[in-house]
N, C-alpha and C. Protein backbone atom coordinates (compact mmCIF):
# COMPACT_ATOMS: atom_id res chain seq x y z
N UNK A 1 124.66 89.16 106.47
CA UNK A 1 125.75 88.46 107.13
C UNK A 1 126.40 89.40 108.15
N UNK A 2 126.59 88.86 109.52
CA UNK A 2 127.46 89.69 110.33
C UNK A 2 128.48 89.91 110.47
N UNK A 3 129.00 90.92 110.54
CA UNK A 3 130.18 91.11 110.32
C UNK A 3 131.23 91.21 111.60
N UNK A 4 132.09 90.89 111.70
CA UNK A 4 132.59 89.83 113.15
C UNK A 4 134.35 90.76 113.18
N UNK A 5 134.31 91.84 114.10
CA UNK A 5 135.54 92.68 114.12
C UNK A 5 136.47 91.95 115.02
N UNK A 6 137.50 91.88 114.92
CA UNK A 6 138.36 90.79 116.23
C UNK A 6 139.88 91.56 116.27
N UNK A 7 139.80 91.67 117.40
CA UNK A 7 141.09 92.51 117.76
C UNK A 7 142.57 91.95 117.59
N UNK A 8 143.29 92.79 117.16
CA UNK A 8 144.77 91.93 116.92
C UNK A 8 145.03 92.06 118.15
N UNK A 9 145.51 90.49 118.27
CA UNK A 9 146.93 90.48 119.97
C UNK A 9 147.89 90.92 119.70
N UNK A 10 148.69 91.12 120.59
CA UNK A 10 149.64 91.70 120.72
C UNK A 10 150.97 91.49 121.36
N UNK A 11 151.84 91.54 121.79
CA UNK A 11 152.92 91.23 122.72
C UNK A 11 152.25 91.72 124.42
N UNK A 12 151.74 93.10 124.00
CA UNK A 12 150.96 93.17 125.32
C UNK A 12 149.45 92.36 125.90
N UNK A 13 149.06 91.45 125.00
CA UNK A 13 148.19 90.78 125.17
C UNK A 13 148.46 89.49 125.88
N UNK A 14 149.68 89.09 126.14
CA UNK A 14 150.48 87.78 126.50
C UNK A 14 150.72 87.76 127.98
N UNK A 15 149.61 86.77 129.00
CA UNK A 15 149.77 87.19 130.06
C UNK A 15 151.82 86.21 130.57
N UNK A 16 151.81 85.46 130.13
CA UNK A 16 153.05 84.78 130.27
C UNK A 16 154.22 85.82 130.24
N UNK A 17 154.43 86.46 128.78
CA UNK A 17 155.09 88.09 128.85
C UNK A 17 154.98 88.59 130.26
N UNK A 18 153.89 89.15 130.83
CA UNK A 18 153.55 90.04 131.52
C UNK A 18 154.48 89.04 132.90
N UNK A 19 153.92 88.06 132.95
CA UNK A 19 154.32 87.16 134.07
C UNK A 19 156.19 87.66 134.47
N UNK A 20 156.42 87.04 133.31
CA UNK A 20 157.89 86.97 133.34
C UNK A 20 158.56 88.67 133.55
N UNK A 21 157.83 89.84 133.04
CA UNK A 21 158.06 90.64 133.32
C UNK A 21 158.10 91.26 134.92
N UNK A 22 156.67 90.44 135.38
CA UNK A 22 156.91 90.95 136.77
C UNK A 22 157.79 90.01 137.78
N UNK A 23 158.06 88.70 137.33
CA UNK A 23 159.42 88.15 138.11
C UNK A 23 160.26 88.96 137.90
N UNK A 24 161.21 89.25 136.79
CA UNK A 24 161.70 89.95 136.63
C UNK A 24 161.93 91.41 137.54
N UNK A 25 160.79 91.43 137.39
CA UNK A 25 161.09 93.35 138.38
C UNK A 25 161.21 93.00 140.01
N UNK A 26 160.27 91.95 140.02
CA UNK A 26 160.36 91.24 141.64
C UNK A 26 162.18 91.23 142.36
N UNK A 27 162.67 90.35 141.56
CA UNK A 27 164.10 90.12 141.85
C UNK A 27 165.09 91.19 141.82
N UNK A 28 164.32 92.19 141.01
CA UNK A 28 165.46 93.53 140.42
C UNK A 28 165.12 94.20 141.84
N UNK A 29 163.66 94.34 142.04
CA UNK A 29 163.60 95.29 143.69
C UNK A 29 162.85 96.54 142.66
N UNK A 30 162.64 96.40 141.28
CA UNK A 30 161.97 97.21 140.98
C UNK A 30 160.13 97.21 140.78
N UNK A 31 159.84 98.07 142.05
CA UNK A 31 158.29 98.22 142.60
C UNK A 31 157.52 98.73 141.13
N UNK A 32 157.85 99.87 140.75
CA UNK A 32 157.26 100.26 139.13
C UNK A 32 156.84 99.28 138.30
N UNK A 33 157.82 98.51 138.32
CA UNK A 33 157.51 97.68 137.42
C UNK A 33 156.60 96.56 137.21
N UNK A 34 156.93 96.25 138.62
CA UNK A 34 156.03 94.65 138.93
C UNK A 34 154.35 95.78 139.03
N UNK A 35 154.37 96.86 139.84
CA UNK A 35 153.13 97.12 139.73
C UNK A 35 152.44 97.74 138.02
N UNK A 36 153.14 97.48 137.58
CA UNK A 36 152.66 97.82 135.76
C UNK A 36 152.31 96.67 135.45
N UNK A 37 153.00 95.62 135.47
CA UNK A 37 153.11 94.47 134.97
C UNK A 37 151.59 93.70 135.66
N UNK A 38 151.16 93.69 137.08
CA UNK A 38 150.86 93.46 138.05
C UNK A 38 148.95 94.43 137.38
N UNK A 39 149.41 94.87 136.93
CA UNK A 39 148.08 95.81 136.43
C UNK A 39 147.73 95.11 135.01
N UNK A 40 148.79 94.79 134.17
CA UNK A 40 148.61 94.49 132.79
C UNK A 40 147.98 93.06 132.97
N UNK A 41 148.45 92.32 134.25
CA UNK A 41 147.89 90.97 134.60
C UNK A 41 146.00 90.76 134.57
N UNK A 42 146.36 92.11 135.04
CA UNK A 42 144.59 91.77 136.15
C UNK A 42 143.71 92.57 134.55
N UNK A 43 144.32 93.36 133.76
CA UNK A 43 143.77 93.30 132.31
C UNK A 43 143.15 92.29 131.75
N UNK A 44 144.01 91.46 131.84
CA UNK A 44 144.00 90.00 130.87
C UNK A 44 143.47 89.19 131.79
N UNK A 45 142.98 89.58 133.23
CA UNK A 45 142.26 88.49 133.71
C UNK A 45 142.93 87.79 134.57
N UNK A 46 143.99 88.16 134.85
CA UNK A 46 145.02 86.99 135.78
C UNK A 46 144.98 87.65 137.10
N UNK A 47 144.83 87.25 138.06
CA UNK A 47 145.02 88.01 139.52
C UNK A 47 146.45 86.98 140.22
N UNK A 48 147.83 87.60 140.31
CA UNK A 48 148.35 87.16 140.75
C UNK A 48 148.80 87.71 142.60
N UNK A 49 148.73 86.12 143.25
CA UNK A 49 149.38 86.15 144.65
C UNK A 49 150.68 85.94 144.90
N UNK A 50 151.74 86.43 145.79
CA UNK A 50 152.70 86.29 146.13
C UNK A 50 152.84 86.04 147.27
N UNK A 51 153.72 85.28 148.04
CA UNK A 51 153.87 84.93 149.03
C UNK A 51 155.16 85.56 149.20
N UNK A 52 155.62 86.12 150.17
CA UNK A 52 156.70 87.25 150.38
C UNK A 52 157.95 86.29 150.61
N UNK A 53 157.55 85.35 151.86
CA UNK A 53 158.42 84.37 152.38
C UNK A 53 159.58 83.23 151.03
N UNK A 54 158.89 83.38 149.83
CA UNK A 54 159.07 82.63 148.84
C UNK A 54 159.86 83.49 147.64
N UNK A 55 159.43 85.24 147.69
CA UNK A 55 160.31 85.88 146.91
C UNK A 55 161.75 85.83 147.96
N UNK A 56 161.28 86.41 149.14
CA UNK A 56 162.74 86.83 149.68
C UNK A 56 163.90 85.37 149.90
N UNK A 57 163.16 84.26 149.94
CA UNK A 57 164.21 83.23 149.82
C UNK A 57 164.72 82.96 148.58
N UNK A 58 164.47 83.63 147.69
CA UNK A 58 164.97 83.77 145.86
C UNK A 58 165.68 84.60 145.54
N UNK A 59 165.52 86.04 146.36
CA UNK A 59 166.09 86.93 145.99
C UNK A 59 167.22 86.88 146.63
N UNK A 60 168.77 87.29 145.46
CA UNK A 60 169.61 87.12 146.69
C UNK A 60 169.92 88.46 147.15
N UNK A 61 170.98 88.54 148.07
CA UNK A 61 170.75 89.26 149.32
C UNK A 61 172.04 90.67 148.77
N UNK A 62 171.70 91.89 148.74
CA UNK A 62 172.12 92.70 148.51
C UNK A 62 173.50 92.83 149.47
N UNK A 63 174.77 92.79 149.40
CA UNK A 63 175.67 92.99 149.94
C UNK A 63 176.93 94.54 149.42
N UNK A 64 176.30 95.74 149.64
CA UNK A 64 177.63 96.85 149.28
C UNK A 64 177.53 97.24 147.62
N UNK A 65 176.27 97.15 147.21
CA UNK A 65 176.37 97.44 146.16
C UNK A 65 175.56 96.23 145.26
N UNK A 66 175.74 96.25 143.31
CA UNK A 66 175.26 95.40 142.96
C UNK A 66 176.07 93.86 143.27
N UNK A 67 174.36 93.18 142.73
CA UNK A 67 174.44 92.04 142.81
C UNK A 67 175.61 90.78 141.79
């Protein structure tokens, strides 16, 4: 009989996690992050596109400090 090893998932196995993590960093302006996140994607198989025109009309607009 074969014996059939199967990997535990994980929290880092969750491309949705990962997703929301890199909105997240998107809006914060933090580059580190989305490119971690952005790496953990293309792990799991996901290749995500952004359209720039579509973050910067989301993000709001830095005025003198935080948001």
């Amino acid at each position: 009989m074969a014996r059939h090893e199967t990997k535990q998932k994980t929290s880092d196995d969750s491309p949705t996690g990962w997703f929301c993590v890199m909105e997240a960093a998107i809006r914060r302006g933090n580059r580190d992050q989305e490119l971690r996140a952005r790496r953990e994607l293309a792990r799991l198989g996901v290749l995500v596109t952004i359209d720039a025109r579509s973050v910067l009309a989301e993000t709001p607009q830095r005025q003198g400090g935080a948001v």
